[in-house]
PDB file of N, CA and C in Angstrom:
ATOM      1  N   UNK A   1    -170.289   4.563   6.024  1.00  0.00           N
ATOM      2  CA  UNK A   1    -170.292   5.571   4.983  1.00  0.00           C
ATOM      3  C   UNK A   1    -171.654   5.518   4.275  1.00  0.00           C
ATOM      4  N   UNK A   2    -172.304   6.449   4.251  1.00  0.00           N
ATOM      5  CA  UNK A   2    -173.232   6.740   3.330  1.00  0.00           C
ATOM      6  C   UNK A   2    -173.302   6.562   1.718  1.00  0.00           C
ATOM      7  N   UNK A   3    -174.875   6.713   1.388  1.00  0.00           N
ATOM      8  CA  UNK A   3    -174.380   6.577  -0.142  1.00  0.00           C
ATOM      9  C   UNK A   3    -173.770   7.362  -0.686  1.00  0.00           C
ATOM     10  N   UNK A   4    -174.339   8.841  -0.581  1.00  0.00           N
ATOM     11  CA  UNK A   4    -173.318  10.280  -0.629  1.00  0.00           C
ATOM     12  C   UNK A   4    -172.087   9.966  -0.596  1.00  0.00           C
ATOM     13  N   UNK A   5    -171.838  10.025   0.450  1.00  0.00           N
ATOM     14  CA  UNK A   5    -170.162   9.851   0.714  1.00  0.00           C
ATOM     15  C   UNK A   5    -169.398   8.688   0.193  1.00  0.00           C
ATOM     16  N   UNK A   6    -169.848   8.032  -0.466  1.00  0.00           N
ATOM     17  CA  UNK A   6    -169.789   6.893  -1.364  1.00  0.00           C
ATOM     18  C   UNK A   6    -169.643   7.262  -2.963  1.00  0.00           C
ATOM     19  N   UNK A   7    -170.880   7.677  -3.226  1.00  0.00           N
ATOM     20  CA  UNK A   7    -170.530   8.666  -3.787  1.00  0.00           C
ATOM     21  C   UNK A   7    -169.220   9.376  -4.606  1.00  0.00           C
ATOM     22  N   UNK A   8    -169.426  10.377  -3.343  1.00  0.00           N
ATOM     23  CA  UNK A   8    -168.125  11.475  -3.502  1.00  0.00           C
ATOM     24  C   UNK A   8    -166.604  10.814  -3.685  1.00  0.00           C
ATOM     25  N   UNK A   9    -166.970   9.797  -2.931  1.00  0.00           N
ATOM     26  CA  UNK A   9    -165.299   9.159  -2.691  1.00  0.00           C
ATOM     27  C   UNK A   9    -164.978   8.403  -4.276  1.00  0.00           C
ATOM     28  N   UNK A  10    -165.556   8.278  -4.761  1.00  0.00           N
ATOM     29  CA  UNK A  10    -165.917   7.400  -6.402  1.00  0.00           C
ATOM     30  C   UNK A  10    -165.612   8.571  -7.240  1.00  0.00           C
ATOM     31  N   UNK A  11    -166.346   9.605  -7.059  1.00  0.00           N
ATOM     32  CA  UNK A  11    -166.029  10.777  -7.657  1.00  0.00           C
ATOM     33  C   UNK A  11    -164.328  11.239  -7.599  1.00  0.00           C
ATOM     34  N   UNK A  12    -163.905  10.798  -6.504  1.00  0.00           N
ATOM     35  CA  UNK A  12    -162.574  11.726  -6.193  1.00  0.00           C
ATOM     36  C   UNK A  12    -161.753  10.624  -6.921  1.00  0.00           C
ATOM     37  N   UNK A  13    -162.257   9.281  -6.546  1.00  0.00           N
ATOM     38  CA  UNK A  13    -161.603   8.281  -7.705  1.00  0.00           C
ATOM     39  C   UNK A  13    -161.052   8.714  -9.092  1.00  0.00           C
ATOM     40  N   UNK A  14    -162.449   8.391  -9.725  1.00  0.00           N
ATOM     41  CA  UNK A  14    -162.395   9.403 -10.988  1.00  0.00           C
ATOM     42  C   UNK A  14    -161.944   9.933 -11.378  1.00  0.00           C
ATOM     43  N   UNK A  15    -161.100  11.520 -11.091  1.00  0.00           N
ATOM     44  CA  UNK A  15    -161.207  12.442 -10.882  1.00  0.00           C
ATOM     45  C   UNK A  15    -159.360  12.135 -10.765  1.00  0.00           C
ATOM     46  N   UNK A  16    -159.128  11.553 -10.074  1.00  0.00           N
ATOM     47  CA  UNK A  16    -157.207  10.918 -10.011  1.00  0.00           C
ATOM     48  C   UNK A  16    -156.908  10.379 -11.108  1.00  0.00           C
ATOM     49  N   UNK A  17    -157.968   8.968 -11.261  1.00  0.00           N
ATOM     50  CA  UNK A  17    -157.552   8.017 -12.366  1.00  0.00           C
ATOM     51  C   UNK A  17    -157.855   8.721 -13.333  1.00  0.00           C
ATOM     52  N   UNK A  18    -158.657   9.710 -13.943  1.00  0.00           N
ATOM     53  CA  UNK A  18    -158.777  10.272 -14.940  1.00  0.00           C
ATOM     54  C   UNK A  18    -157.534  10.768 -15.412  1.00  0.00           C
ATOM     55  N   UNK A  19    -157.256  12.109 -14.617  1.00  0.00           N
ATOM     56  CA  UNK A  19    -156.187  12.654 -14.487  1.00  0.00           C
ATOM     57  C   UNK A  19    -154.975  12.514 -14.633  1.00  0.00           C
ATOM     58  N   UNK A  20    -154.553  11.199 -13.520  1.00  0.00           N
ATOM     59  CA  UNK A  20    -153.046  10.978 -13.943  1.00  0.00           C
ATOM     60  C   UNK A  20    -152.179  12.269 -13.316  1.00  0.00           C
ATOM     61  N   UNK A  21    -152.543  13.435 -13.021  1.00  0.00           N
ATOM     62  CA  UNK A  21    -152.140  14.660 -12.789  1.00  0.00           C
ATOM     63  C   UNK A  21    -151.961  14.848 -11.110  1.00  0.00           C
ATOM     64  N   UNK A  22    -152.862  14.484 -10.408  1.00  0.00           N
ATOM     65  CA  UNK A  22    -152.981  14.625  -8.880  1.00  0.00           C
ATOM     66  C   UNK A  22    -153.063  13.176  -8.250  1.00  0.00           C
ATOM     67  N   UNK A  23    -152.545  13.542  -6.970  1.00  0.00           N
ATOM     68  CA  UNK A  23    -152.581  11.868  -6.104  1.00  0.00           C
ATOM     69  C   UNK A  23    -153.499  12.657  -5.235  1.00  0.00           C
ATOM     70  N   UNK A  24    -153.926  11.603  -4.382  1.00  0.00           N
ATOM     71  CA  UNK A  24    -155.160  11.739  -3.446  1.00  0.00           C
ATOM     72  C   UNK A  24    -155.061  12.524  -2.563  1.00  0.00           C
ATOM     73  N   UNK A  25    -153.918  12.535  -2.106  1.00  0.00           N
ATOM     74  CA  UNK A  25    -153.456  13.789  -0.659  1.00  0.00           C
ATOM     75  C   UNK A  25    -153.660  15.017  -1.152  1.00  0.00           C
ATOM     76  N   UNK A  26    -153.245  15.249  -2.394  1.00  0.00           N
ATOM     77  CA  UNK A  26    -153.233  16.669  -2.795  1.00  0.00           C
ATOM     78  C   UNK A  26    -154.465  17.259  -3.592  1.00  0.00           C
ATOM     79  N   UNK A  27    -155.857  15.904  -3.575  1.00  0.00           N
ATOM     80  CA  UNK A  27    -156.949  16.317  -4.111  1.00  0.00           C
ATOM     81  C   UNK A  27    -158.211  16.429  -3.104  1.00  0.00           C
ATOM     82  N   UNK A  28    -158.808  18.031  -3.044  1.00  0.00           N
ATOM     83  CA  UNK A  28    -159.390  17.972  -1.405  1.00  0.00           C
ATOM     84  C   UNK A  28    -160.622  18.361  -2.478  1.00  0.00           C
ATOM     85  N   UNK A  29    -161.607  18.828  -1.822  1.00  0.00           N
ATOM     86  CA  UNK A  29    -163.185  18.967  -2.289  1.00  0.00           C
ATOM     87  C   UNK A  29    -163.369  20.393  -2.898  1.00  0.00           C
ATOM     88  N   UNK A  30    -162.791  21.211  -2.898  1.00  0.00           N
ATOM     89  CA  UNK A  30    -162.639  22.976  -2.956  1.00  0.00           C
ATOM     90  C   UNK A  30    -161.141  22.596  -4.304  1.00  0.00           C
ATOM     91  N   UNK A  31    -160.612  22.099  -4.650  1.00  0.00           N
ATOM     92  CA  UNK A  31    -159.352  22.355  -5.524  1.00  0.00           C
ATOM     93  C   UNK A  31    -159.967  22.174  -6.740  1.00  0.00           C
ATOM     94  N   UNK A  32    -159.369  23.503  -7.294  1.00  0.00           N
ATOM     95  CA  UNK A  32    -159.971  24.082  -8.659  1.00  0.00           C
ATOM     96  C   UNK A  32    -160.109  22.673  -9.495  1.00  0.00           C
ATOM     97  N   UNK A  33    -160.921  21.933 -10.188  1.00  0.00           N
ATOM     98  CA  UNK A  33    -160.355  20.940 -11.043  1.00  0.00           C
ATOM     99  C   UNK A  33    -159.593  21.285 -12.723  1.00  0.00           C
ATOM    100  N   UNK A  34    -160.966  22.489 -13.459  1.00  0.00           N
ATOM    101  CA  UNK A  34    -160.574  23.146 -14.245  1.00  0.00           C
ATOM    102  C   UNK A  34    -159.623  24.242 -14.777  1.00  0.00           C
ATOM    103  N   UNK A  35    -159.675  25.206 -13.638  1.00  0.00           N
ATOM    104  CA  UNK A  35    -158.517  25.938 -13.406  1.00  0.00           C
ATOM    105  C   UNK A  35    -157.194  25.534 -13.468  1.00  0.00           C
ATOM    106  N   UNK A  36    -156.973  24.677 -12.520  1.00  0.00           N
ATOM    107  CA  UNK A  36    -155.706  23.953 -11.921  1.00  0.00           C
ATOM    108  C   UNK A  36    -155.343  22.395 -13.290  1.00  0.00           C
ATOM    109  N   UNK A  37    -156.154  22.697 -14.150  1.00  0.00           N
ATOM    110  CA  UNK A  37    -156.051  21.475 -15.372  1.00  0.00           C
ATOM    111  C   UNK A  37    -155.662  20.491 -14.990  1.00  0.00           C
ATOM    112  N   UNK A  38    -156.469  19.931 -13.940  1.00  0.00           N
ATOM    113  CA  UNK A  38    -156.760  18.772 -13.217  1.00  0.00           C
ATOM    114  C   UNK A  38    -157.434  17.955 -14.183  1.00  0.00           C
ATOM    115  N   UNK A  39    -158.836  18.381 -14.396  1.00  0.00           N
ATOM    116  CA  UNK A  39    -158.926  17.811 -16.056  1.00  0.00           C
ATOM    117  C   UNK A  39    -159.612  18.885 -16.861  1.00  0.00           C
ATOM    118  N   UNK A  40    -159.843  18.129 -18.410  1.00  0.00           N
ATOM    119  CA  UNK A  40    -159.915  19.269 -19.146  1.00  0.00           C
ATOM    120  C   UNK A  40    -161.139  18.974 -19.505  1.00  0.00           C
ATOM    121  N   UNK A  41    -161.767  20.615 -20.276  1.00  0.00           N
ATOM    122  CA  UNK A  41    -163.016  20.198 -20.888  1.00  0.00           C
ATOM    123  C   UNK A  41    -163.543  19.072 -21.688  1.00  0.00           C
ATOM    124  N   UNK A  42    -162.378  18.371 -21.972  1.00  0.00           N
ATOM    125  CA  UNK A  42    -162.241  16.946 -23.000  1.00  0.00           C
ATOM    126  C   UNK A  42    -163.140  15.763 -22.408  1.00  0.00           C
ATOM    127  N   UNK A  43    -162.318  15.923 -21.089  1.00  0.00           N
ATOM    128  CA  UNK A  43    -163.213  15.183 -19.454  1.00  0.00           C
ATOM    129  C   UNK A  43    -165.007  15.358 -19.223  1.00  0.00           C
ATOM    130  N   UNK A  44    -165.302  16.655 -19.486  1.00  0.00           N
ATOM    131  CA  UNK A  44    -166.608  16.679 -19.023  1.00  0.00           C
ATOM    132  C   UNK A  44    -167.477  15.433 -19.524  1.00  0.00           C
ATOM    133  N   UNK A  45    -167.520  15.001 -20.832  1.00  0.00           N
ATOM    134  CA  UNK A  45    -168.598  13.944 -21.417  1.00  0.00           C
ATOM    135  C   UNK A  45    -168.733  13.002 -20.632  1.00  0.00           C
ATOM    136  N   UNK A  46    -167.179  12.773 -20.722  1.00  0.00           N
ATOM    137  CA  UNK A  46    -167.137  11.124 -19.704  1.00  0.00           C
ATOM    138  C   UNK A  46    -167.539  11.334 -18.116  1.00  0.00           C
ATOM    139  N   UNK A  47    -166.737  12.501 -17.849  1.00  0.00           N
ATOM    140  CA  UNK A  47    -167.665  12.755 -16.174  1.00  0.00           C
ATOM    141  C   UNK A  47    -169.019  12.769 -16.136  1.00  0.00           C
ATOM    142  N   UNK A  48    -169.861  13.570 -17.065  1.00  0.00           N
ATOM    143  CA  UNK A  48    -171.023  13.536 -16.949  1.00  0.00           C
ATOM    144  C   UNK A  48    -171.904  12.252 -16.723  1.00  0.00           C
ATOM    145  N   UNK A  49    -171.405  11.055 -17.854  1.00  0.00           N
ATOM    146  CA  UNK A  49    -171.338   9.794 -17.663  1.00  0.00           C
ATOM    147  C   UNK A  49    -171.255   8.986 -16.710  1.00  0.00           C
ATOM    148  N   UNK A  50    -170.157   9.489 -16.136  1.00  0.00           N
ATOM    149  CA  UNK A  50    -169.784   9.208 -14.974  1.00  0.00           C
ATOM    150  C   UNK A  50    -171.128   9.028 -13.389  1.00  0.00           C
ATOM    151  N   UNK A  51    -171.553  10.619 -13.826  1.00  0.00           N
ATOM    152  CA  UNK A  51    -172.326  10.517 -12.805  1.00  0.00           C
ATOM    153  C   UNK A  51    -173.890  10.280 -13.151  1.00  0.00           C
ATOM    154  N   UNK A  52    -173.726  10.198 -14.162  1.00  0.00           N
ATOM    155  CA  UNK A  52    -175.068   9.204 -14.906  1.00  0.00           C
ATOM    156  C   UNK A  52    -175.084   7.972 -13.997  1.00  0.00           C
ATOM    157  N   UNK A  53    -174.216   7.254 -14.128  1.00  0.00           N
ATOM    158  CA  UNK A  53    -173.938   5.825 -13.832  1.00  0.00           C
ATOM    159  C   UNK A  53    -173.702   5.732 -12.342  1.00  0.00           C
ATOM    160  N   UNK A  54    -173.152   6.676 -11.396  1.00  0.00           N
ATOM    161  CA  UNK A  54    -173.547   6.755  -9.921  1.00  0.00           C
ATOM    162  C   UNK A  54    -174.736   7.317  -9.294  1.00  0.00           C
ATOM    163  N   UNK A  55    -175.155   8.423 -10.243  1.00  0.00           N
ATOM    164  CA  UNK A  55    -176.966   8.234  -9.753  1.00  0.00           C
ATOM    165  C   UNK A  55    -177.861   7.437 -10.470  1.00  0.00           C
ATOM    166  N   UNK A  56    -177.806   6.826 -11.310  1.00  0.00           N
ATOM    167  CA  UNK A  56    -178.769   6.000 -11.809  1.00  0.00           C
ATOM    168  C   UNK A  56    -179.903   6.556 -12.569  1.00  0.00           C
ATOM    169  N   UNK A  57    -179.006   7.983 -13.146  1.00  0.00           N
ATOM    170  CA  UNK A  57    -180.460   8.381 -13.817  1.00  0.00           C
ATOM    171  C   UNK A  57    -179.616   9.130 -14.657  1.00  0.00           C
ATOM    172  N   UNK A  58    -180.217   9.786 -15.369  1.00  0.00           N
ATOM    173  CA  UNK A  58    -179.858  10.892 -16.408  1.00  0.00           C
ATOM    174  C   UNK A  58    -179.842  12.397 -15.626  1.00  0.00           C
ATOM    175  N   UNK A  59    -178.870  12.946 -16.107  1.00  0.00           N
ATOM    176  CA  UNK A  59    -178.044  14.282 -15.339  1.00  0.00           C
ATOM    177  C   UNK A  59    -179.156  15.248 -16.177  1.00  0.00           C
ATOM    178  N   UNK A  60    -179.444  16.263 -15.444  1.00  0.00           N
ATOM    179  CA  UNK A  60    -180.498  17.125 -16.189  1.00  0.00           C
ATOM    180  C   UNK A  60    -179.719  18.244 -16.543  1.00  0.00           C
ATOM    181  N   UNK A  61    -179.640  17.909 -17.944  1.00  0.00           N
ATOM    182  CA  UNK A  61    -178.659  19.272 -18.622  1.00  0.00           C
ATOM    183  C   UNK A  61    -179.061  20.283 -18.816  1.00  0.00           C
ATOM    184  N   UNK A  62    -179.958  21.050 -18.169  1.00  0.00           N
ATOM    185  CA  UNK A  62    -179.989  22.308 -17.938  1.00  0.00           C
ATOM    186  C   UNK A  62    -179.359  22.779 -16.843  1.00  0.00           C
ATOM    187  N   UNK A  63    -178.601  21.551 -15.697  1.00  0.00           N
ATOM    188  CA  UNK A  63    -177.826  22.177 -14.797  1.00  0.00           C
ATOM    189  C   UNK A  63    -176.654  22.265 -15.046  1.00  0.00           C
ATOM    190  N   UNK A  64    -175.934  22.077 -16.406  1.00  0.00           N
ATOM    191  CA  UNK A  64    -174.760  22.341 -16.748  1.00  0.00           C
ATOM    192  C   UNK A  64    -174.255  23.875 -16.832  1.00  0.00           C
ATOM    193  N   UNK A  65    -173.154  23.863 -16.194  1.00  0.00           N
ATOM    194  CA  UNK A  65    -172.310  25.655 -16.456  1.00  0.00           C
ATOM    195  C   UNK A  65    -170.626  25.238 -16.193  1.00  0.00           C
ATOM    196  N   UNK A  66    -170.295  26.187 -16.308  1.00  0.00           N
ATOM    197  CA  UNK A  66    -168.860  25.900 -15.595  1.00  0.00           C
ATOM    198  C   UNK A  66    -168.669  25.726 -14.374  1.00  0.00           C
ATOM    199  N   UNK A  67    -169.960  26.687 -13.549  1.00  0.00           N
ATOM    200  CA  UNK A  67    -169.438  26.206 -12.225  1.00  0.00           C
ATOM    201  C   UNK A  67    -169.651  25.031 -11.497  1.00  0.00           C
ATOM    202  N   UNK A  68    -170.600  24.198 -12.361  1.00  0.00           N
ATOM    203  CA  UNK A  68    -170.908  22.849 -11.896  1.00  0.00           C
ATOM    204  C   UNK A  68    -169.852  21.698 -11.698  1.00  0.00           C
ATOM    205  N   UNK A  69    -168.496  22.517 -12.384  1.00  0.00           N
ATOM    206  CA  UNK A  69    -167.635  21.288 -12.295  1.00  0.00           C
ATOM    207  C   UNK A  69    -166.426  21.895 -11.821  1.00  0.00           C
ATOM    208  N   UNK A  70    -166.578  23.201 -10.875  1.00  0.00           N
ATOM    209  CA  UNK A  70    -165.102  24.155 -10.326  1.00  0.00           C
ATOM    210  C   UNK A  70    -164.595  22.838  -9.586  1.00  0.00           C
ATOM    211  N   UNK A  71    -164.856  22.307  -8.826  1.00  0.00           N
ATOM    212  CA  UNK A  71    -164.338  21.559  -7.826  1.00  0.00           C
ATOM    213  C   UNK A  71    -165.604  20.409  -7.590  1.00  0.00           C
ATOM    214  N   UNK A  72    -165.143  19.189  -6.255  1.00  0.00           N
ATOM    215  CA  UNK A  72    -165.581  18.507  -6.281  1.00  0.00           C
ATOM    216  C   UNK A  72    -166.842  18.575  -5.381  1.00  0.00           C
ATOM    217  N   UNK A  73    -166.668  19.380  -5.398  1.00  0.00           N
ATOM    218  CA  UNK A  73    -168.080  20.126  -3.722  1.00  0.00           C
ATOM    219  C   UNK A  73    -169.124  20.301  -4.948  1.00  0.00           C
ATOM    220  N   UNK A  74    -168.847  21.343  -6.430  1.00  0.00           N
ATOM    221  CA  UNK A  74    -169.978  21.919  -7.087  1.00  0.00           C
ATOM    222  C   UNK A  74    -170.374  20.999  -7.785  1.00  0.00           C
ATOM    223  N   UNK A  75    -169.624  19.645  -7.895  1.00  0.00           N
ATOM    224  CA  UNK A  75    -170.027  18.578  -8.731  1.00  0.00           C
ATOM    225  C   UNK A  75    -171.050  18.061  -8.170  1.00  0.00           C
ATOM    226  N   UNK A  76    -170.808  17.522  -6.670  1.00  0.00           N
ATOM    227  CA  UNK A  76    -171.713  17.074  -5.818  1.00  0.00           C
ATOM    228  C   UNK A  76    -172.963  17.490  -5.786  1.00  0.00           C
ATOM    229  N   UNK A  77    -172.660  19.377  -5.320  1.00  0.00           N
ATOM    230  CA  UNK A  77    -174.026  19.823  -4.951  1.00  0.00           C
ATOM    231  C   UNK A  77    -174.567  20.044  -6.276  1.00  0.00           C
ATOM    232  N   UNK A  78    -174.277  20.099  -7.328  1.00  0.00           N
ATOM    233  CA  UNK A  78    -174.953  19.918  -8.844  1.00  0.00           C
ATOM    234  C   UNK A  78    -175.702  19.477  -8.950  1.00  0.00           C
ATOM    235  N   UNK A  79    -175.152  18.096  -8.822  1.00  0.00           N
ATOM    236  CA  UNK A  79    -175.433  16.427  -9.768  1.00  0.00           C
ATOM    237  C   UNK A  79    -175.917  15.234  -8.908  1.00  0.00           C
ATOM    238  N   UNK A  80    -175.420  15.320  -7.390  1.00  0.00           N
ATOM    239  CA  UNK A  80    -175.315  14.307  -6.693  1.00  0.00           C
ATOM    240  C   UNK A  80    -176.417  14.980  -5.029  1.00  0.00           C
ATOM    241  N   UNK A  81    -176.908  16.083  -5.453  1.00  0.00           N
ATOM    242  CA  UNK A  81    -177.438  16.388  -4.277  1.00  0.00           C
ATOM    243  C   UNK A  81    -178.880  15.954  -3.451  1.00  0.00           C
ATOM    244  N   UNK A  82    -179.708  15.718  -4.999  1.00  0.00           N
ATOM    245  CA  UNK A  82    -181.029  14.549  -5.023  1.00  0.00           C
ATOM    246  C   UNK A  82    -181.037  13.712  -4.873  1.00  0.00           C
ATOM    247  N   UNK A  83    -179.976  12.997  -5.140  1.00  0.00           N
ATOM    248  CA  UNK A  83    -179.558  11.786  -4.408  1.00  0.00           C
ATOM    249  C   UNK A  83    -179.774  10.707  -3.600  1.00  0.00           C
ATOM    250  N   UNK A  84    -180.892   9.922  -3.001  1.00  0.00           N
ATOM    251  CA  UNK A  84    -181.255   9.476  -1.636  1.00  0.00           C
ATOM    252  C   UNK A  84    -180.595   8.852  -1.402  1.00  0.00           C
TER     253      UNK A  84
END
């Protein structure tokens, strides 16, 4: 597994244990997170955090929108795509 995919899989972690709401089978890369109140805007700080602390740098908040956090694909290609 890659770091990416290392990554992502940490992310999808997250993203359960946060939640409390979804188990892993039923959380794929495309499922609404916000929509589907998987989590709530309450979540974003700490996610952001989140991926502070898996890239090792500071998240550049001018790439923040809503769609940066539809699902776990826009999180990725957001936040996690510079990545090496």
């Amino acid at each position: 597994m890659n770091r990416k995919e290392a990554m992502r899989e940490e992310l999808r972690q997250w993203v359960i244990t946060t939640s409390g709401k979804i188990g892993p089978d039923a959380l794929h890369d495309d499922t609404p997170l916000i929509e589907q109140r998987i989590i709530s805007s309450l979540h974003i700080t700490d996610l952001i955090l989140f991926l502070e602390s898996l890239r090792g740098s500071p998240v550049d908040l001018g790439l923040l929108s809503g769609a940066s956090f539809r699902d776990i694909n826009a999180v990725c290609d957001t936040f996690l795509a510079d990545v090496a």
